[in-house]
N, C-alpha and C. Protein backbone atom coordinates (compact mmCIF):
# COMPACT_ATOMS: atom_id res chain seq x y z
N UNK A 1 104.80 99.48 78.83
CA UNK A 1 103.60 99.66 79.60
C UNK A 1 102.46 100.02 78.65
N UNK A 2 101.71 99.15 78.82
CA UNK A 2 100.43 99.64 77.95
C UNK A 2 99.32 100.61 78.12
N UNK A 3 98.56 101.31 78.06
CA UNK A 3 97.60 101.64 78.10
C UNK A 3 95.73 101.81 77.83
N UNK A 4 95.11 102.27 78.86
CA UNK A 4 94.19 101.58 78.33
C UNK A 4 92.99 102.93 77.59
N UNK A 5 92.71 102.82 76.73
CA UNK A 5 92.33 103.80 75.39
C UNK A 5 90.58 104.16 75.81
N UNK A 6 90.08 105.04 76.15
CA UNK A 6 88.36 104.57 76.33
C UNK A 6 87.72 105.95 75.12
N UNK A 7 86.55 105.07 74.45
CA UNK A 7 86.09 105.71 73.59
C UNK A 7 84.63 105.86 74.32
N UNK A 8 84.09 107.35 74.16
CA UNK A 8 83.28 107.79 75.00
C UNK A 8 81.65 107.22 74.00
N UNK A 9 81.82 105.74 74.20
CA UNK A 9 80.51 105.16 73.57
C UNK A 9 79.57 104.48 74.17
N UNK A 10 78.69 105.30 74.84
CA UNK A 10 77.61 104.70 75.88
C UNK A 10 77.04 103.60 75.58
N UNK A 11 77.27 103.02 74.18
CA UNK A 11 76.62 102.19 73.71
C UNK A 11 77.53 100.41 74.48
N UNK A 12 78.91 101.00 75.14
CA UNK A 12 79.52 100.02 75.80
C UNK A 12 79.00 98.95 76.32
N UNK A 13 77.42 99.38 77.27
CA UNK A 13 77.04 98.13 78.41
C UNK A 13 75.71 98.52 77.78
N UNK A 14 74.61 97.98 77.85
CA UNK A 14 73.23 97.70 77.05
C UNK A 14 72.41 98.57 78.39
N UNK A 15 72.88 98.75 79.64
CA UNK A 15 72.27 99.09 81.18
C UNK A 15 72.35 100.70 80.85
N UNK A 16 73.71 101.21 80.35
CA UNK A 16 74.34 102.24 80.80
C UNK A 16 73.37 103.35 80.09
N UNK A 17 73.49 102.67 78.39
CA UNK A 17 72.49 102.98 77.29
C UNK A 17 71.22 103.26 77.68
N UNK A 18 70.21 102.12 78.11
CA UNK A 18 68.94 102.39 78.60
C UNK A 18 68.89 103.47 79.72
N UNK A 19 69.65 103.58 80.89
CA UNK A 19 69.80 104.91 81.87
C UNK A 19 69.79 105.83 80.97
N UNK A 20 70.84 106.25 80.28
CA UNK A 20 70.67 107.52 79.57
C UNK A 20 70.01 108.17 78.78
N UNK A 21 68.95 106.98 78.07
CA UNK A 21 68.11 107.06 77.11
C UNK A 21 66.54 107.60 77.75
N UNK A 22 66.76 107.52 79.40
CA UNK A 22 65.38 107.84 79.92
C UNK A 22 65.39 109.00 80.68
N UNK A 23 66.77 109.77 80.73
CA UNK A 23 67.05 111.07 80.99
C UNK A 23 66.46 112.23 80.20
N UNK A 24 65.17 112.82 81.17
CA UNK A 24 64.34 113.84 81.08
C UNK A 24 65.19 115.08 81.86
N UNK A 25 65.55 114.76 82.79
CA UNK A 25 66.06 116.13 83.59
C UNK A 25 67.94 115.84 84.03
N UNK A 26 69.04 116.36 83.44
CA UNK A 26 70.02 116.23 83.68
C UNK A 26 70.78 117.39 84.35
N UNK A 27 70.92 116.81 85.83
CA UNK A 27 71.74 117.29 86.46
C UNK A 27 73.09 118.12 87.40
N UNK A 28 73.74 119.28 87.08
CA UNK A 28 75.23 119.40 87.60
C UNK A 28 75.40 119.65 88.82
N UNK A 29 76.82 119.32 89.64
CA UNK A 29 77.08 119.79 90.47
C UNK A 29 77.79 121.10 89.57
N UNK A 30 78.43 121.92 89.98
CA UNK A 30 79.21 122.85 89.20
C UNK A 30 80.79 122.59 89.84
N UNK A 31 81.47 122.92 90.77
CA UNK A 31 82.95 122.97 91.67
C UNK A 31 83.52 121.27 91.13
N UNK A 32 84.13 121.59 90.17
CA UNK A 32 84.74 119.80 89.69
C UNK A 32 84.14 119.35 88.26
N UNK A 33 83.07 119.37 88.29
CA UNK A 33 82.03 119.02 87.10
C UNK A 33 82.17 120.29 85.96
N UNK A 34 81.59 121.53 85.80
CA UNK A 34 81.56 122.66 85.35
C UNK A 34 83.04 122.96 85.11
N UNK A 35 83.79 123.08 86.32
CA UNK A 35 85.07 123.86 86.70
C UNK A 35 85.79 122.67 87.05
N UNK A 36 87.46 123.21 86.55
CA UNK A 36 88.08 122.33 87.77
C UNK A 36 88.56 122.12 88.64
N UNK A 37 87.45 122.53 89.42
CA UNK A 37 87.49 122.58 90.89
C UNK A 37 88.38 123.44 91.36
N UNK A 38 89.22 124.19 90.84
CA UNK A 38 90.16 125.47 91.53
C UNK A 38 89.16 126.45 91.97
N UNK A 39 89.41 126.92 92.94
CA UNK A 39 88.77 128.15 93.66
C UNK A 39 89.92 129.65 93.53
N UNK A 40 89.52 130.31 92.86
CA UNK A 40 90.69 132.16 92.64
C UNK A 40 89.67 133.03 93.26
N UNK A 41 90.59 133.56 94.01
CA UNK A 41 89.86 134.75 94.46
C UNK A 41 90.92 135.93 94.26
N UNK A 42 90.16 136.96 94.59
CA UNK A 42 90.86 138.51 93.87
C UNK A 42 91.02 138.90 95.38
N UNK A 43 92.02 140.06 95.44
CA UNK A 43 92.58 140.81 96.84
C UNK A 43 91.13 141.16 97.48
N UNK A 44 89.85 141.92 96.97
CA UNK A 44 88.70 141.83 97.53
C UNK A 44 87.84 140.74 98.48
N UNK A 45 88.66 139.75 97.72
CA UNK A 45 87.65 138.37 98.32
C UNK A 45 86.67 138.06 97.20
N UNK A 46 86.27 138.41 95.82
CA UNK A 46 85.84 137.99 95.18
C UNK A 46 85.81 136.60 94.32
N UNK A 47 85.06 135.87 94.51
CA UNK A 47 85.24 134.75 93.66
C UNK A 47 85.47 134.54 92.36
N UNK A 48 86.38 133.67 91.40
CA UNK A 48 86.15 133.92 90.13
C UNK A 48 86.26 132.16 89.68
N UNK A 49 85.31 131.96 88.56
CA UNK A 49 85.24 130.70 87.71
C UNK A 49 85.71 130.39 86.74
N UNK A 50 86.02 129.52 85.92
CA UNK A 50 86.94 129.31 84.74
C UNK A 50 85.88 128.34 84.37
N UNK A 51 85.16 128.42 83.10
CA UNK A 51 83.97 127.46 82.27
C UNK A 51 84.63 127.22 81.26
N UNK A 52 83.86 126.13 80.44
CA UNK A 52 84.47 125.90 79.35
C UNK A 52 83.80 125.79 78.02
N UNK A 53 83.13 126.32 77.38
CA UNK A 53 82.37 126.28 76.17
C UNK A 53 81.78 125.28 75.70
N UNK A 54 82.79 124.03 75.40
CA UNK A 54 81.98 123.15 75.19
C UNK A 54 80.83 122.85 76.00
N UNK A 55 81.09 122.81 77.36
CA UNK A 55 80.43 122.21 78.45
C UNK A 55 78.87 123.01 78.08
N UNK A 56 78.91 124.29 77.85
CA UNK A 56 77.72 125.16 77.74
C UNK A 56 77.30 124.34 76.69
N UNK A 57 78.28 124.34 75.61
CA UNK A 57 77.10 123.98 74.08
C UNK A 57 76.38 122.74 74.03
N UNK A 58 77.07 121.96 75.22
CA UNK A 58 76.14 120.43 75.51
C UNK A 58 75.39 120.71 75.84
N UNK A 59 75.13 121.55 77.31
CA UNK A 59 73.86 121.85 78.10
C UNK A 59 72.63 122.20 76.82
N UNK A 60 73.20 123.25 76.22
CA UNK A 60 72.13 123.64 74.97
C UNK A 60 71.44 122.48 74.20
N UNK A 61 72.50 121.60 73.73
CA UNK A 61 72.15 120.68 72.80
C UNK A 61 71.06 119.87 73.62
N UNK A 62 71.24 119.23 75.26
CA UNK A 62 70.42 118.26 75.55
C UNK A 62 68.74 119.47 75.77
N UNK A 63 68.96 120.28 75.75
CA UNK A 63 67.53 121.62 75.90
C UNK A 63 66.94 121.36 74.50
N UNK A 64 67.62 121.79 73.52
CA UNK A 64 66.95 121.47 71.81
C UNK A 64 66.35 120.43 71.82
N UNK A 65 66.30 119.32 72.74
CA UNK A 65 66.11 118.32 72.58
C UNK A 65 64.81 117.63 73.42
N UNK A 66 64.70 118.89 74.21
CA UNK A 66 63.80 118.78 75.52
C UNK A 66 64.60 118.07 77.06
N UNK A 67 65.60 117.95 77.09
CA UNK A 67 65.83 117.79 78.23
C UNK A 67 65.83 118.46 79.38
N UNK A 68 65.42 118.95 80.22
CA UNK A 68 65.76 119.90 81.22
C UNK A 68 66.97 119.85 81.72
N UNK A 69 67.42 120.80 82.67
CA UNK A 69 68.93 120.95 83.13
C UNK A 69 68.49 121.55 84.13
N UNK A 70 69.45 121.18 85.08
CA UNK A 70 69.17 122.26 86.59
C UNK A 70 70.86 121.79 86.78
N UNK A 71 71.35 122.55 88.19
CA UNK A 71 72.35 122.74 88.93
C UNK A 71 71.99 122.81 90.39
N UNK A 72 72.80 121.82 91.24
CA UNK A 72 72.70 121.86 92.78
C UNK A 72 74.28 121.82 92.81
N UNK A 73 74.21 123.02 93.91
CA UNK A 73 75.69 122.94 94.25
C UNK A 73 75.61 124.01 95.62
N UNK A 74 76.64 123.55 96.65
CA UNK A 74 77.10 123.42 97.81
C UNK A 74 77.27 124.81 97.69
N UNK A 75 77.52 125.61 97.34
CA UNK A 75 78.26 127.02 97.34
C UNK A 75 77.22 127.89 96.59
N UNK A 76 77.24 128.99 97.46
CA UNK A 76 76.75 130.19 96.63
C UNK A 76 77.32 131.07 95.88
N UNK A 77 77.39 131.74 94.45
CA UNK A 77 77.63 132.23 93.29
C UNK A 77 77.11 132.84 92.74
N UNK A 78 77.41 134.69 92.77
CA UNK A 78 76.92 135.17 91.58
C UNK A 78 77.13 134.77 90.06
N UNK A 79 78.32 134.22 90.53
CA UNK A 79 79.50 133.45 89.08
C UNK A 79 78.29 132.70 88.12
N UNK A 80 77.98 131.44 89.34
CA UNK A 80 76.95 130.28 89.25
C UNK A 80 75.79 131.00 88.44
N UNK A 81 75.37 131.98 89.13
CA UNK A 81 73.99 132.34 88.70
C UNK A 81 73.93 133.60 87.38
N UNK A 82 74.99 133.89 86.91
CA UNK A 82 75.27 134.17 86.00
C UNK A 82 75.57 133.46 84.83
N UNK A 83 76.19 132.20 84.53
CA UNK A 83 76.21 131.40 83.87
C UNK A 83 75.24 130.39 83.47
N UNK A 84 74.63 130.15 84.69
CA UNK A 84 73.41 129.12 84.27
C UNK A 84 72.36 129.94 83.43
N UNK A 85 72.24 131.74 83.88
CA UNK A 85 71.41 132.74 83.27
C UNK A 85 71.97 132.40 81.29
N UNK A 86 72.74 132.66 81.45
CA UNK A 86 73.64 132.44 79.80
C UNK A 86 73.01 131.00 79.42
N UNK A 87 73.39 130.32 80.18
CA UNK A 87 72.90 128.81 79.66
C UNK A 87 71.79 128.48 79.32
N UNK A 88 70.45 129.01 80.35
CA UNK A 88 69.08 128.72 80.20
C UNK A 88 68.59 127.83 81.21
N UNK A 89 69.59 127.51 82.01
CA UNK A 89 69.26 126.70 83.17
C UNK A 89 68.95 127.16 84.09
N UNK A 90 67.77 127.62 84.39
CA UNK A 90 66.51 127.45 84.95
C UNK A 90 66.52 127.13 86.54
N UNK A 91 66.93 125.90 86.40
CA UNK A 91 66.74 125.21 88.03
C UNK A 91 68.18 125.59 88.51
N UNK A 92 67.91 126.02 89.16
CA UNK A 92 69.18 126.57 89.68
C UNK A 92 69.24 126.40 91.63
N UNK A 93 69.43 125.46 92.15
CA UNK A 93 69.89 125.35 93.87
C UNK A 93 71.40 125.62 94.16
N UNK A 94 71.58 126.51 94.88
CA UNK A 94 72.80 126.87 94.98
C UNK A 94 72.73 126.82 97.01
N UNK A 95 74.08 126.30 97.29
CA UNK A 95 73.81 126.98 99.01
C UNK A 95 73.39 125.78 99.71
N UNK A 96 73.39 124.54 99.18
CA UNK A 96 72.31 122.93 99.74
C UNK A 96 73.76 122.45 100.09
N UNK A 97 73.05 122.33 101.48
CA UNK A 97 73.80 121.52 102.37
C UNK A 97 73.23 119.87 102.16
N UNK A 98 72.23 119.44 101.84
CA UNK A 98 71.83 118.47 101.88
C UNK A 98 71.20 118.05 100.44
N UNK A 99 71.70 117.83 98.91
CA UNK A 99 71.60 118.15 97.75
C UNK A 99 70.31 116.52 97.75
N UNK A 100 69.94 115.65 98.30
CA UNK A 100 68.82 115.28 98.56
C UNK A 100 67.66 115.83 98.27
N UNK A 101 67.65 117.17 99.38
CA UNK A 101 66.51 117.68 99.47
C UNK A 101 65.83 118.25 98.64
N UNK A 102 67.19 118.89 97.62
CA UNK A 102 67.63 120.15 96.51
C UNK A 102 66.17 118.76 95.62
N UNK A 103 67.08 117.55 95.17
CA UNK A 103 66.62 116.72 94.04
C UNK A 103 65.11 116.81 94.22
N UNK A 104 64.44 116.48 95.75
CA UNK A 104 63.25 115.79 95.95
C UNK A 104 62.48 117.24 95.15
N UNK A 105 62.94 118.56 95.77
CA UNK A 105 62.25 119.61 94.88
C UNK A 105 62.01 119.92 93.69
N UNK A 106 63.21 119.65 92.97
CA UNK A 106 63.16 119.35 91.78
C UNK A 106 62.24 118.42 90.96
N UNK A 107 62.29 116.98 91.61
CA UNK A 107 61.29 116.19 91.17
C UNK A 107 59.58 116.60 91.57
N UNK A 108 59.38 117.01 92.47
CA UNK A 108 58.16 117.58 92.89
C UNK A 108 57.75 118.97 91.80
N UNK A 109 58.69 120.25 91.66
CA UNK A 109 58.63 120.50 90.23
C UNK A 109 58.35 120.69 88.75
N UNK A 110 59.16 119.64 88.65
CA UNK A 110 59.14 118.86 87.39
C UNK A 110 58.23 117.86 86.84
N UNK A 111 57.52 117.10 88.26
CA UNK A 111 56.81 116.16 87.75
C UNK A 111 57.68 115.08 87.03
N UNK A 112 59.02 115.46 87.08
CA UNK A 112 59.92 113.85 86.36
C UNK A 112 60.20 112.87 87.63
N UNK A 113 60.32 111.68 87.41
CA UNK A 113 60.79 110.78 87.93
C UNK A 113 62.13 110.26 88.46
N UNK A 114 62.75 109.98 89.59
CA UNK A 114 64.31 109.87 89.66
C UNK A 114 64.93 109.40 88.87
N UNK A 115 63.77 108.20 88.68
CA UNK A 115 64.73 106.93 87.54
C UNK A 115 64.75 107.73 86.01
N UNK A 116 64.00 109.21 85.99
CA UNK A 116 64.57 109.81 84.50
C UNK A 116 65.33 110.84 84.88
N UNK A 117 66.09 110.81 85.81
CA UNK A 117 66.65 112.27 86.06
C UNK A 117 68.36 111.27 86.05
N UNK A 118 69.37 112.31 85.44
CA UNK A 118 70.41 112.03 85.72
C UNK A 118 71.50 112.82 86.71
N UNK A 119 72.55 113.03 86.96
CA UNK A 119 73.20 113.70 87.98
C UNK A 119 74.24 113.40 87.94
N UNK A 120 75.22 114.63 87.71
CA UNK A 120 76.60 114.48 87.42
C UNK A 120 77.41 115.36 88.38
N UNK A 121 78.30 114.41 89.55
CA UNK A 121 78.89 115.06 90.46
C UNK A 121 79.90 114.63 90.54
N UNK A 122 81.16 114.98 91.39
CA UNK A 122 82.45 114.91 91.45
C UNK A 122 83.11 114.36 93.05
N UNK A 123 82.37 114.63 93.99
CA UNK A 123 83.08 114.02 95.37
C UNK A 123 81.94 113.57 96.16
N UNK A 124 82.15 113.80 97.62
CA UNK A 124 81.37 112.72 98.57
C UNK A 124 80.24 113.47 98.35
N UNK A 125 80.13 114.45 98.99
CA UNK A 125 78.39 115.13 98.88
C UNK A 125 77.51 114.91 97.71
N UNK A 126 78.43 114.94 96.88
CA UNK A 126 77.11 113.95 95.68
C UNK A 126 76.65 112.83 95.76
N UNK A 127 77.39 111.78 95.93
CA UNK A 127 77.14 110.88 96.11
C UNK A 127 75.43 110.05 96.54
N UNK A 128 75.21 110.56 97.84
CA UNK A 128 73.70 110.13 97.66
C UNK A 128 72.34 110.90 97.20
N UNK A 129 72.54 111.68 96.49
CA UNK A 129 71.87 112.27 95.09
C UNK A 129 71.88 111.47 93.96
N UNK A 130 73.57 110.73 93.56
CA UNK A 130 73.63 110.30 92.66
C UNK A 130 73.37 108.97 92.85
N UNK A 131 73.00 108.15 94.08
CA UNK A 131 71.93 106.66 94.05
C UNK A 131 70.90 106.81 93.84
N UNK A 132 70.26 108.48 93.91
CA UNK A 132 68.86 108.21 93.88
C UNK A 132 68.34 108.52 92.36
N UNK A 133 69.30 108.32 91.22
CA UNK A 133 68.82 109.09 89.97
C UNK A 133 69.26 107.76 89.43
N UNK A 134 68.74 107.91 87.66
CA UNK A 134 68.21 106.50 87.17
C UNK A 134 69.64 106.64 86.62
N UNK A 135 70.53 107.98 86.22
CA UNK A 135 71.47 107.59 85.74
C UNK A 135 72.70 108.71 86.44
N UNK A 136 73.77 108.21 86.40
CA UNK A 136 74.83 109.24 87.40
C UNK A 136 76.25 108.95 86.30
N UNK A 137 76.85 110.37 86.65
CA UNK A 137 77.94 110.07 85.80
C UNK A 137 79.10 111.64 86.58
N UNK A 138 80.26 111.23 86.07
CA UNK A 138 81.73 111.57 86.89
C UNK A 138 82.39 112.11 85.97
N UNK A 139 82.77 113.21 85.97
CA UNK A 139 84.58 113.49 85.23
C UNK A 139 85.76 112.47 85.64
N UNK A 140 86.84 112.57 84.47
CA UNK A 140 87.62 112.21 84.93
C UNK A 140 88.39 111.98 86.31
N UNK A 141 88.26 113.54 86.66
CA UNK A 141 88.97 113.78 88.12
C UNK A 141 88.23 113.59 88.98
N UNK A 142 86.90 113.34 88.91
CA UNK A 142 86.51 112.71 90.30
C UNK A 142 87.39 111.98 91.54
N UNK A 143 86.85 112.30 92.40
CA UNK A 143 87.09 111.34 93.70
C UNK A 143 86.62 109.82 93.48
N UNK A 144 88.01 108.95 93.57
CA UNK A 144 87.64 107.80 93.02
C UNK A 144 86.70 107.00 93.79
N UNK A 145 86.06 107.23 94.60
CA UNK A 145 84.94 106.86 95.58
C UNK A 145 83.76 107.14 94.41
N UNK A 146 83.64 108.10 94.12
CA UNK A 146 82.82 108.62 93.03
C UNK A 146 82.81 107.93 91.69
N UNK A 147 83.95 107.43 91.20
CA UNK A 147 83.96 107.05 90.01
C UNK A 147 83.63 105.84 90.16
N UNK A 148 84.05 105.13 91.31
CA UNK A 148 83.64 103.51 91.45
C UNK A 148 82.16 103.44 91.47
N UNK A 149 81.16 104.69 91.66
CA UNK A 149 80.07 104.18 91.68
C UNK A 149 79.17 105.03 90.92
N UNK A 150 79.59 105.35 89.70
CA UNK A 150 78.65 105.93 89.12
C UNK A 150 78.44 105.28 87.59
N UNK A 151 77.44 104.88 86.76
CA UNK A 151 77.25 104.68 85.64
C UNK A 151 77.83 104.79 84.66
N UNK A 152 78.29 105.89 84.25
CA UNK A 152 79.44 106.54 83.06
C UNK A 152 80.22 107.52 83.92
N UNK A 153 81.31 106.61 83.34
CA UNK A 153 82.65 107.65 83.99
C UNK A 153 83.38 108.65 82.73
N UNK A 154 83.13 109.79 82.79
CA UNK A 154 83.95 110.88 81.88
C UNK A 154 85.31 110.39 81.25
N UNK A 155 86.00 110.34 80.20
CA UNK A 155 87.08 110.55 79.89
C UNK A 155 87.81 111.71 80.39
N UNK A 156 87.39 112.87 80.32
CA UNK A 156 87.94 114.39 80.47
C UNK A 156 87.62 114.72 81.30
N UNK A 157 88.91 115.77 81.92
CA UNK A 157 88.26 115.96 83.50
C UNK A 157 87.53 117.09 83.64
N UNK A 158 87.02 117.71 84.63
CA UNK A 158 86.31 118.47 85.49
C UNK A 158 86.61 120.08 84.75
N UNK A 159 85.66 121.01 84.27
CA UNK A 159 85.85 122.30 83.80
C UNK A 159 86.74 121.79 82.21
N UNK A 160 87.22 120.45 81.73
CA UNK A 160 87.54 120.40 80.18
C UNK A 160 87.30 119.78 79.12
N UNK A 161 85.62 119.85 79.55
CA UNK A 161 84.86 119.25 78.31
C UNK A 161 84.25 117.85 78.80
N UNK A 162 84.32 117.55 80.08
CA UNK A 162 83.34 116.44 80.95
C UNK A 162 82.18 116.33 80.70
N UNK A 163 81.44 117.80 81.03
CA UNK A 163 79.88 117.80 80.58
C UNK A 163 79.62 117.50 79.69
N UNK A 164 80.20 118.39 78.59
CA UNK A 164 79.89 117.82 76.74
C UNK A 164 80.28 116.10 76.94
N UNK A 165 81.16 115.55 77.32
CA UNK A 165 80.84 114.38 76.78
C UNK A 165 79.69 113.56 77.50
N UNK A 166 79.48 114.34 78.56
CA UNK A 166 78.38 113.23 79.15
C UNK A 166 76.74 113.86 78.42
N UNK A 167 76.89 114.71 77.62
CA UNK A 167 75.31 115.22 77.22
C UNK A 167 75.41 115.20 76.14
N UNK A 168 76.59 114.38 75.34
CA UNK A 168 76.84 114.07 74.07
C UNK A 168 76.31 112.44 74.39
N UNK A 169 76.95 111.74 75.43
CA UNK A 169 76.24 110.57 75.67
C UNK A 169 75.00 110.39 75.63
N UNK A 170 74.09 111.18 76.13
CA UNK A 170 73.03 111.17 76.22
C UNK A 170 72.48 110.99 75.29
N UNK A 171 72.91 112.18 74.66
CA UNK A 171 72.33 112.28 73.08
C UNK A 171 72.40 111.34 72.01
N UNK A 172 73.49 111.14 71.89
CA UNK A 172 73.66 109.39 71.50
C UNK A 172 72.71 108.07 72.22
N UNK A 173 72.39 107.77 73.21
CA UNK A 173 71.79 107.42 73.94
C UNK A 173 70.51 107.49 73.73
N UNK A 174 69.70 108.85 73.26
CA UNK A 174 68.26 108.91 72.89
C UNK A 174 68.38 109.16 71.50
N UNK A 175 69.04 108.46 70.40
CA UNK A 175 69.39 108.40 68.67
C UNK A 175 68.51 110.24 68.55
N UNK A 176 69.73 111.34 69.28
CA UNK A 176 69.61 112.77 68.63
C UNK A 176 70.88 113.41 68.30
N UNK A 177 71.80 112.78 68.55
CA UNK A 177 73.25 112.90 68.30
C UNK A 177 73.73 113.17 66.88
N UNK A 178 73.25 112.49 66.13
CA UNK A 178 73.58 112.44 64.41
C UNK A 178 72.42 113.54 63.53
N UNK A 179 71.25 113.90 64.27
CA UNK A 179 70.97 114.63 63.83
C UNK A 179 70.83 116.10 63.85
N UNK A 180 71.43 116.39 65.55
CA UNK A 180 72.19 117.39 65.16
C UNK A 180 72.96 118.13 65.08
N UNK A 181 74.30 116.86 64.98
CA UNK A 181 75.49 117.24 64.07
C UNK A 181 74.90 117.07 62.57
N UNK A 182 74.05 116.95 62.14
CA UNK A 182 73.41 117.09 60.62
C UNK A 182 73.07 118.14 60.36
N UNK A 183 72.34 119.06 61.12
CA UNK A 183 72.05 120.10 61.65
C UNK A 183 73.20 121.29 62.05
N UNK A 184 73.96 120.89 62.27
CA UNK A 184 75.56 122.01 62.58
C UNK A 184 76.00 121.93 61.37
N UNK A 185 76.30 120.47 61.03
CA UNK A 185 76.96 120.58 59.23
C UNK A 185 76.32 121.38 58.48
N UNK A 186 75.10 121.36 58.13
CA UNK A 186 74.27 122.07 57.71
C UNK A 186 73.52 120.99 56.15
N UNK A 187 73.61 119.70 56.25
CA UNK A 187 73.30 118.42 55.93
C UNK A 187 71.44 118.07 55.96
């Protein structure tokens, strides 16, 4: 049985490239995307999250770079709003029942455009957020409803290094990738 090998090179389809290359404001859901998707709670009823480092040091990298970052997500979180605080992410909608509405604010905002905003979600409720942005992209574990229709599909799943590769895409995508890993080397 063979298998099939995918190297996380946006440079794959000439479409996928140009989407990512016009990404001003990039997107998370957090529950799937951020995390994977497990929900722990403590005998209190307290919620608890499991992040993953890389995922943060992407968010950073596409900011050095000028990208903006925000988060819309279905659920409310001190967790959420503690982490994005660490991160620098700013836009923060938490609690949207209708993550539409969340975007149109955002773009009103921002002053960016859909077709430069990207959006990275994991099941149905993303979904029509993620038609209305110029570029959309999935973890591995997405809901395959999700993966069939989004732009770049993650190698890695949800909470293990998904984000980093999709804001490593990016970065590759707008030629800032090599410079700064030139910049980490210390090159």
């Amino acid at each position: 049985m063979s298998t099939l090998s995918f190297t996380p090179d946006i440079a794959a389809t000439e479409d996928v490239r140009s989407r990512a290359s016009r990404v001003k404001l990039m997107i998370f859901d957090i529950d799937g995307v951020f995390t994977d998707g497990s929900l722990f709670f403590t005998a209190a009823g307290d919620a608890m999250k499991s992040f993953n480092s890389l995922d943060g040091h992407g968010v950073k990298m596409l900011q050095s770079v000028g990208v903006q970052t925000a988060i819309i997500t279905g659920r409310n979180s001190g967790i959420v709003a503690a982490r994005a605080g660490e991160l620098g992410i700013t836009h923060l909608h938490q609690g949207v029942a209708d993550k539409t509405v969340a975007l149109a604010e955002l773009l009103q905002g921002t002053g960016i455009a859909a077709s430069e905003c990207g959006y990275m979600g994991d099941d149905w409720p993303d979904l029509a957020v993620m038609r209305l942005c110029g570029f959309s992209a999935a973890p591995a574990s997405a809901h395959e409803e999700v993966l069939q229709r989004v732009h770049f599909a993650a190698s890695k799943r949800g909470g293990e290094g998904a984000v980093r590769e999709v804001c490593d895409a990016i970065l590759r995508a707008q030629d800032r990738y090599d410079g700064l890993l030139a910049a980490a080397i210390g090159a």
